[in-house]
C-alpha atoms as a PDB file:
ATOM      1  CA  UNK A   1     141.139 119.049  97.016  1.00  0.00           C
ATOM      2  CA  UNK A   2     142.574 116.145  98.785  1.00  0.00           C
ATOM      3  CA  UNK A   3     141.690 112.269  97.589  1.00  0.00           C
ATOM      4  CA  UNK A   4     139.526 112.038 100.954  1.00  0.00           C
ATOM      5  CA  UNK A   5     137.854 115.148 100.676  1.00  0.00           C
ATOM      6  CA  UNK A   6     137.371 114.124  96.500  1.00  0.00           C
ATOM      7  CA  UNK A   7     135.476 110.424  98.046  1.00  0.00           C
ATOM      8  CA  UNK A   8     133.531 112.644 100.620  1.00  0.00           C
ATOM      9  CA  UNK A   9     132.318 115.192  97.850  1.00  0.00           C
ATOM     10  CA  UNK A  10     132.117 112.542  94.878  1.00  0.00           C
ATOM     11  CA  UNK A  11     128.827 110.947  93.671  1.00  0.00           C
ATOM     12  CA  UNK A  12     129.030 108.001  95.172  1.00  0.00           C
ATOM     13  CA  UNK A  13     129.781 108.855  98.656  1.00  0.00           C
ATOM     14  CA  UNK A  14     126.859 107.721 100.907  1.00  0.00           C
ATOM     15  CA  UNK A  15     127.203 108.880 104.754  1.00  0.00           C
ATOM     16  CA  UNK A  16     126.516 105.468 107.188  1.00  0.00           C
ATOM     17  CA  UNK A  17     124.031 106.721 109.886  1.00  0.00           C
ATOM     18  CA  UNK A  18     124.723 105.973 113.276  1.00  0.00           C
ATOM     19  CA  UNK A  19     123.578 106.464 117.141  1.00  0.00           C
ATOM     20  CA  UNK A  20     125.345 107.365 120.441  1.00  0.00           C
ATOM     21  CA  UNK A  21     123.520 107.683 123.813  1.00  0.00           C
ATOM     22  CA  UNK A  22     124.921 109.740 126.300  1.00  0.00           C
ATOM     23  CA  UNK A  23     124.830 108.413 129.651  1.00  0.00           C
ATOM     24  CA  UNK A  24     127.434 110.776 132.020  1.00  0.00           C
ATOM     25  CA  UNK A  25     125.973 113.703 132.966  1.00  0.00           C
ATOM     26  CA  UNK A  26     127.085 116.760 132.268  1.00  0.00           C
ATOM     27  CA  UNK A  27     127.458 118.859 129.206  1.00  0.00           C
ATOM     28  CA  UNK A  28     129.675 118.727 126.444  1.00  0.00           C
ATOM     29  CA  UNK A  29     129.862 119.732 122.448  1.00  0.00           C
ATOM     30  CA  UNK A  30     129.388 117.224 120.097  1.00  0.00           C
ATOM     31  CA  UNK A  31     131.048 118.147 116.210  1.00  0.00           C
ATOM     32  CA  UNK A  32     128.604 117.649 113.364  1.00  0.00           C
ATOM     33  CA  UNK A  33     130.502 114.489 111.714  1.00  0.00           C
ATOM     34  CA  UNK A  34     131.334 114.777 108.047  1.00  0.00           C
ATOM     35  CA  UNK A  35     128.712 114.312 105.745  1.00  0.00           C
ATOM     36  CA  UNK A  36     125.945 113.652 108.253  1.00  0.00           C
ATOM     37  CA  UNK A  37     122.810 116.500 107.206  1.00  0.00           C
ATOM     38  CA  UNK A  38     120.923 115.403 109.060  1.00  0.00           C
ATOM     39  CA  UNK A  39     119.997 114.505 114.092  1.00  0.00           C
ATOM     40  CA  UNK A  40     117.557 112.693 115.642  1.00  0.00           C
ATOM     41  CA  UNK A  41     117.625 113.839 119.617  1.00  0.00           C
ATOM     42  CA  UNK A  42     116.037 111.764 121.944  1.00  0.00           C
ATOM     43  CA  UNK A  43     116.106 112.694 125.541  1.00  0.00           C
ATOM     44  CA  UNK A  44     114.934 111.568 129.128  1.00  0.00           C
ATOM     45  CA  UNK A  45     114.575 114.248 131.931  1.00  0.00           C
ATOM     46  CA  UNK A  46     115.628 113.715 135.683  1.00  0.00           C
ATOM     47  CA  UNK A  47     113.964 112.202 137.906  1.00  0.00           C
ATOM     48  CA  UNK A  48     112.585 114.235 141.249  1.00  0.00           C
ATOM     49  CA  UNK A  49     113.815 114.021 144.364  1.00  0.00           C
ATOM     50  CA  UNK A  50     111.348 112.511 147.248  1.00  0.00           C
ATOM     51  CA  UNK A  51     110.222 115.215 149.734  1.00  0.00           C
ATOM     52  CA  UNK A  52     108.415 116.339 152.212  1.00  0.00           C
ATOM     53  CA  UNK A  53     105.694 119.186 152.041  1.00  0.00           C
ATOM     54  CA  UNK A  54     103.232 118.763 154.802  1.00  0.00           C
ATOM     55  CA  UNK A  55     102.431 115.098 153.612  1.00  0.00           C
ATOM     56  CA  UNK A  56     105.414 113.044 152.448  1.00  0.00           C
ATOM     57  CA  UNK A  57     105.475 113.318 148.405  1.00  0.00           C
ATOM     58  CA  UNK A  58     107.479 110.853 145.478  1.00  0.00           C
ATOM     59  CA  UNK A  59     109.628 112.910 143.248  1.00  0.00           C
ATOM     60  CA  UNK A  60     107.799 112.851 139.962  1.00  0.00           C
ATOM     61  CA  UNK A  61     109.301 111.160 136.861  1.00  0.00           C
ATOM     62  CA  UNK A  62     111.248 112.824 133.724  1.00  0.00           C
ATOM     63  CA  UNK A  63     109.846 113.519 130.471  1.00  0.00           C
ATOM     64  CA  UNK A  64     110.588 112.104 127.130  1.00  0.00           C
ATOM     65  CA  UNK A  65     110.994 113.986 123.931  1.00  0.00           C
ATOM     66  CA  UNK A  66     111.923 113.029 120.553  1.00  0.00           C
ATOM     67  CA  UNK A  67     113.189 115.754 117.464  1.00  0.00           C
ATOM     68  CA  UNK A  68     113.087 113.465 114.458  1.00  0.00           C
ATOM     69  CA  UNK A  69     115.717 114.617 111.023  1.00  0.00           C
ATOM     70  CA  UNK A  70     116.599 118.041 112.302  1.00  0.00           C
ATOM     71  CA  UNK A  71     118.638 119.339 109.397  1.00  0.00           C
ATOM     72  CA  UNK A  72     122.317 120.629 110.671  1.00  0.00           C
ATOM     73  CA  UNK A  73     122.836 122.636 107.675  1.00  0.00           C
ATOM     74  CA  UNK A  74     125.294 125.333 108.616  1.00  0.00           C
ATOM     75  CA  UNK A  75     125.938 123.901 112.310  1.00  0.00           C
ATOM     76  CA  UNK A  76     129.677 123.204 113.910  1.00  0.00           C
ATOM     77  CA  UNK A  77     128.337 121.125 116.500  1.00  0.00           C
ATOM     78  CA  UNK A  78     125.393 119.757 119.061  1.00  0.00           C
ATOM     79  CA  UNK A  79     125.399 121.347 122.577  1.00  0.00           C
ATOM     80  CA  UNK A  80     123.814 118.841 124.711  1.00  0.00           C
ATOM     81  CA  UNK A  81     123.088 118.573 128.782  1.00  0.00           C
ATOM     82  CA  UNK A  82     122.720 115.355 130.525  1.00  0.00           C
ATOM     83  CA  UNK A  83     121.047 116.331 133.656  1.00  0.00           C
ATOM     84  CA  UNK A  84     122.494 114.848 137.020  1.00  0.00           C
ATOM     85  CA  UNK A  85     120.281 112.742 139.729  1.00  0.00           C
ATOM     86  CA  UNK A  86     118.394 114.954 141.944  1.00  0.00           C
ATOM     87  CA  UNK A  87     118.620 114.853 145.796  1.00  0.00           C
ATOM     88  CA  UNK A  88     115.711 114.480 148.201  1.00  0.00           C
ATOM     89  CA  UNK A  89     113.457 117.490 147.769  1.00  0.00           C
ATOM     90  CA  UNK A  90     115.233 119.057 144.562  1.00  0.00           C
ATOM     91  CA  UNK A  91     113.337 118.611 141.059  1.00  0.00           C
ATOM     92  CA  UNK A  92     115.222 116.794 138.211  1.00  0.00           C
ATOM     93  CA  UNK A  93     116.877 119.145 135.613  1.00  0.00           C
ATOM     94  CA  UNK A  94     116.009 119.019 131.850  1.00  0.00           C
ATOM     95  CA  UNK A  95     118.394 117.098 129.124  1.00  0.00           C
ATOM     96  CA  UNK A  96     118.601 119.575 126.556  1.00  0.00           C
ATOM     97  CA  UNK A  97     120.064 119.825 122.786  1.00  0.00           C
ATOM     98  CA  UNK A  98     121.215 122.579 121.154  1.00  0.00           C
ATOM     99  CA  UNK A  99     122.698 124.135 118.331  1.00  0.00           C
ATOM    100  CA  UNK A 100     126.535 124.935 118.398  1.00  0.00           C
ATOM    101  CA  UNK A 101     126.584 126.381 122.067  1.00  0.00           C
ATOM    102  CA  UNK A 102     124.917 126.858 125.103  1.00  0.00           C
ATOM    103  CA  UNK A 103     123.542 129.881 124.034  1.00  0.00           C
ATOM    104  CA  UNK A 104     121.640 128.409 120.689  1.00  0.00           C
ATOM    105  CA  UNK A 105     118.577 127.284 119.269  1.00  0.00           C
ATOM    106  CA  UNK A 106     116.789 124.644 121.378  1.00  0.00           C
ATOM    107  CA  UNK A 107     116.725 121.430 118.865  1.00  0.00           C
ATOM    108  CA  UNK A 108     115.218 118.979 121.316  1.00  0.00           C
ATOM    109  CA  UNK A 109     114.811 118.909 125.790  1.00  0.00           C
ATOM    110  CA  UNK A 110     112.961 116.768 128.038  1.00  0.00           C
ATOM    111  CA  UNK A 111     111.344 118.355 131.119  1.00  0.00           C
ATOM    112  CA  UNK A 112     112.570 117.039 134.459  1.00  0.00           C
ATOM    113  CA  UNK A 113     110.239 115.758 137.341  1.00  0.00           C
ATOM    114  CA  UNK A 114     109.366 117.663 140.292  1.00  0.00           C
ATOM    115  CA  UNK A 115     109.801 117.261 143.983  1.00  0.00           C
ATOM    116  CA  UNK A 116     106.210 118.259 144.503  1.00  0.00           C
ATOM    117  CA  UNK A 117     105.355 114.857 143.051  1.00  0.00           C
ATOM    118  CA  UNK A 118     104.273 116.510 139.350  1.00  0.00           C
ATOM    119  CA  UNK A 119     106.342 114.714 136.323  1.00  0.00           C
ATOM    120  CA  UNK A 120     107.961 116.414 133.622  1.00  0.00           C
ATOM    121  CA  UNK A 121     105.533 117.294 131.170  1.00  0.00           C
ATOM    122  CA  UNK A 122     104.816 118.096 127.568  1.00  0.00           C
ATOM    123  CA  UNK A 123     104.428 121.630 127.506  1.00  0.00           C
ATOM    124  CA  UNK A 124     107.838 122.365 129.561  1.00  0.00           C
ATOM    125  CA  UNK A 125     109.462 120.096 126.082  1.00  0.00           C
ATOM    126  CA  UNK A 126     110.515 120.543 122.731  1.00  0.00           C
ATOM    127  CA  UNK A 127     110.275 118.059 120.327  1.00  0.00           C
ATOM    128  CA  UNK A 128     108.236 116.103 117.573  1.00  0.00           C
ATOM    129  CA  UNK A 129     106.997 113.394 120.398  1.00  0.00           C
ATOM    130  CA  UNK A 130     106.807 114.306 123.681  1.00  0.00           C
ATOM    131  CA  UNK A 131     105.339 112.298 126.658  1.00  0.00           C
ATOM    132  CA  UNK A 132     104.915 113.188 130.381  1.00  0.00           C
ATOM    133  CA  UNK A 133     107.117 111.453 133.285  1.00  0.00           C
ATOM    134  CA  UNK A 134     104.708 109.854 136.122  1.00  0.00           C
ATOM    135  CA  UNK A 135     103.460 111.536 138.700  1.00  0.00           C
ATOM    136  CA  UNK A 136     104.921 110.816 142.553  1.00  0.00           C
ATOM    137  CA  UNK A 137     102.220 109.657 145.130  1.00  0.00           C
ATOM    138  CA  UNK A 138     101.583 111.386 148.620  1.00  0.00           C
ATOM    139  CA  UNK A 139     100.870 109.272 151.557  1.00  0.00           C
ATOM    140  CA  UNK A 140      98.949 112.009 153.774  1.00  0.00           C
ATOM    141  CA  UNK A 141     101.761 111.952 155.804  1.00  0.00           C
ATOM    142  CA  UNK A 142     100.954 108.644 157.873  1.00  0.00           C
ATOM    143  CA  UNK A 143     102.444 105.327 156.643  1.00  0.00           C
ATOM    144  CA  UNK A 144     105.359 106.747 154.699  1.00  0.00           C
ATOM    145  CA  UNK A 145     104.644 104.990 151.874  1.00  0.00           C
ATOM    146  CA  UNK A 146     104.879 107.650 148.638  1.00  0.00           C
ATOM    147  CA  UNK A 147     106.361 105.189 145.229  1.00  0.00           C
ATOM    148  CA  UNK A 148     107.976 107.853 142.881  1.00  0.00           C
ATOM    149  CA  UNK A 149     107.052 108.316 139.203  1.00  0.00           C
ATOM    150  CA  UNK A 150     108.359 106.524 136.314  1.00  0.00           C
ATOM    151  CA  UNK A 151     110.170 108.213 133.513  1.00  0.00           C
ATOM    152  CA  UNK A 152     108.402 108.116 129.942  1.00  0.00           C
ATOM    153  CA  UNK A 153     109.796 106.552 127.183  1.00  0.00           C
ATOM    154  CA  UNK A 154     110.042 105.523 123.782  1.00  0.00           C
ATOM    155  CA  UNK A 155     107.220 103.449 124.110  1.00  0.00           C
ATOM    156  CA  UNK A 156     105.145 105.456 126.407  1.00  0.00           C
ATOM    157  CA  UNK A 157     104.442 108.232 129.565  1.00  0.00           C
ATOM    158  CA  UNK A 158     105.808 107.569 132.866  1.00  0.00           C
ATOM    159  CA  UNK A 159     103.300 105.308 135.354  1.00  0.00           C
ATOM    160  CA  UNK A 160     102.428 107.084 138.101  1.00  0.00           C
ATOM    161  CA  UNK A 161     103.567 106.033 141.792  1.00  0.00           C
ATOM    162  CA  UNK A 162     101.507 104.211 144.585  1.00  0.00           C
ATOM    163  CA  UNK A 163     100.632 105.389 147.818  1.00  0.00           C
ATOM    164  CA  UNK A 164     101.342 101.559 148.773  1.00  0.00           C
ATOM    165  CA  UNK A 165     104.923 102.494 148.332  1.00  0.00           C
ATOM    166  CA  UNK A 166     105.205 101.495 144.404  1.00  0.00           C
ATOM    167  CA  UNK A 167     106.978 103.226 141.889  1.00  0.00           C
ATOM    168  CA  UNK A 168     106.007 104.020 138.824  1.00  0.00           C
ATOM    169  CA  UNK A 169     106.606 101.755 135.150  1.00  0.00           C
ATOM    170  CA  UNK A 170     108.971 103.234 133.214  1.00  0.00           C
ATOM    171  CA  UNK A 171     107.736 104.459 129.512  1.00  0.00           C
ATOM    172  CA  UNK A 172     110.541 101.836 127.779  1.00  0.00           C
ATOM    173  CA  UNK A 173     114.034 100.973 127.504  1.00  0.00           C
ATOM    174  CA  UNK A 174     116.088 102.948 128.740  1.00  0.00           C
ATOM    175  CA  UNK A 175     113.186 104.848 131.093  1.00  0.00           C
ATOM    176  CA  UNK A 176     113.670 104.074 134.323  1.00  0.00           C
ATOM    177  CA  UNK A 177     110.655 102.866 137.211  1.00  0.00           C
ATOM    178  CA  UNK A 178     110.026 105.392 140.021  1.00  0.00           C
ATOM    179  CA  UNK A 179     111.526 104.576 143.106  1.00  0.00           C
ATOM    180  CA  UNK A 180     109.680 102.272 145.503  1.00  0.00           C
ATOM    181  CA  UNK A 181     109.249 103.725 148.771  1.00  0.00           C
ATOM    182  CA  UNK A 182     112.418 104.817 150.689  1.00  0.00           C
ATOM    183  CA  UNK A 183     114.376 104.071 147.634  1.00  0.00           C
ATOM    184  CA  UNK A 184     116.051 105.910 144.834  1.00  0.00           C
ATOM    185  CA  UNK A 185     114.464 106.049 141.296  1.00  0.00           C
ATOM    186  CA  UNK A 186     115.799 103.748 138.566  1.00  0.00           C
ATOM    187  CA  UNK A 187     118.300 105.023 135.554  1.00  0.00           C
ATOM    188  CA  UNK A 188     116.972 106.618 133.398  1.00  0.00           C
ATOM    189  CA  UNK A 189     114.893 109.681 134.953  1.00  0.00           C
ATOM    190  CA  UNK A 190     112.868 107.570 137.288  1.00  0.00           C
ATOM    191  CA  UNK A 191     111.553 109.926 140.203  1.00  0.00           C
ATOM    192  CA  UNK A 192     112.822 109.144 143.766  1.00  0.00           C
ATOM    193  CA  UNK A 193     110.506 107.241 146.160  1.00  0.00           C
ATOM    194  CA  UNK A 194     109.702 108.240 149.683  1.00  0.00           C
ATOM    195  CA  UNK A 195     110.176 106.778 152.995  1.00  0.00           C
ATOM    196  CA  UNK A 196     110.182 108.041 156.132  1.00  0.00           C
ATOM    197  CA  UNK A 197     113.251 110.193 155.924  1.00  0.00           C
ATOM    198  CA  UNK A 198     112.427 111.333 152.456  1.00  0.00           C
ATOM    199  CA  UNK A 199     115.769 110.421 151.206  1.00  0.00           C
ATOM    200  CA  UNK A 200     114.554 108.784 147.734  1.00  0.00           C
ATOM    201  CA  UNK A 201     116.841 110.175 144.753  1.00  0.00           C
ATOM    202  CA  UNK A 202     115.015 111.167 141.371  1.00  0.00           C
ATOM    203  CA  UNK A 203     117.451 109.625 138.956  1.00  0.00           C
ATOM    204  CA  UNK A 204     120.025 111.001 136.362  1.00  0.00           C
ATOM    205  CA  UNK A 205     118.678 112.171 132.307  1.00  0.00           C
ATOM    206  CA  UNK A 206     119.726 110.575 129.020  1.00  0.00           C
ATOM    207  CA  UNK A 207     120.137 112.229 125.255  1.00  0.00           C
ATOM    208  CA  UNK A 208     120.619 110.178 122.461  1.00  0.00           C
ATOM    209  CA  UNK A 209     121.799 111.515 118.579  1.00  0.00           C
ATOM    210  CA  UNK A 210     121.203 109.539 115.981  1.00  0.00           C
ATOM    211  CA  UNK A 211     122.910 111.353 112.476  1.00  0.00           C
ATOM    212  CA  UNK A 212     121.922 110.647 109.302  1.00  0.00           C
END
């Protein structure tokens, strides 16, 4: 046993915990760092994309979800998905953590918002908190004025957008607003708003892991 590996195993060796949100969407694998037993996920889904269904609609606003000391006993890694922003009439994806791969465990995920102006919600999430993105108003298809729905949060669920063309509060920093009307949601996960060519963009997810 090397001197390192001696410092890492001895009594006195106490592991420094530390965060790192992940802000570029995609998905990558994350290696458990030495001596760290312990994640916190938090995570953010997508915002909605603004649409149009017979009345014009705001995209509805991700879900938050929270996974508090998940132990990583006998883990190589965190597989985690930062969900892109969502075009006009396209629901937001969900940011998801896993263990090792793709193909393991779910340890934490945050339901994306809907194009159909619903939010992400608590049932579609894993976690030890979860709160529900904002819902997306509908302007009966006359003044084009559909705000999208904020993204919960830390702090709380998503607010829900105006048919005066208002998006929804976010839940906390870093939850994003909705989108006011014919504008694109606010990082992170804020649903799209609606004008009157629909073209609001639900915004992009967020994870954060936080080892202990």
């Amino acid at each position: 046993m090397g001197a390192a590996q001696q410092m890492l195993m001895g009594e006195g060796f106490k592991f420094n915990s530390f965060s790192t949100a992940y802000t570029t969407p995609g998905a990558q694998t994350v290696a458990i760092p030495a001596g760290a037993t312990k994640v916190t996920v938090e995570a953010i889904g997508a915002g909605g994309g603004a649409s149009f269904s017979g009345t014009f609609l705001g995209g509805g606003g991700g879900a938050y979800a929270k996974k508090t000391a998940y132990s990583v006993s006998g883990l190589t890694a965190v597989y985690i998905v930062v969900p892109t922003s969502a075009s006009a009439g396209i629901s937001g994806a969900s940011a998801v953590a896993r263990e090792n791969n793709s193909s393991g465990t779910v340890i934490c995920s945050a339901q994306g918002g809907n194009w159909n102006r619903t939010g992400g919600t608590t049932a579609g999430s894993v976690g030890d908190v979860l709160r529900a993105g904002g819902a997306g108003a509908t302007d009966g298809g006359a003044t084009y004025t559909s705000g999208g729905g904020g993204a919960a949060g830390p702090v709380s669920a998503g607010g829900d957008g105006t048919n005066t063309g208002v998006g929804g509060t976010s839940g906390g920093s870093p939850a994003g607003a909705g989108g006011n009307a014919d504008a694109d949601g606010a990082y992170y996960g804020g649903g799209g708003g609606i004008g009157n060519a629909h073209t609001g963009m639900g915004r992009q997810g967020w994870l954060k892991l936080t080892w202990e």
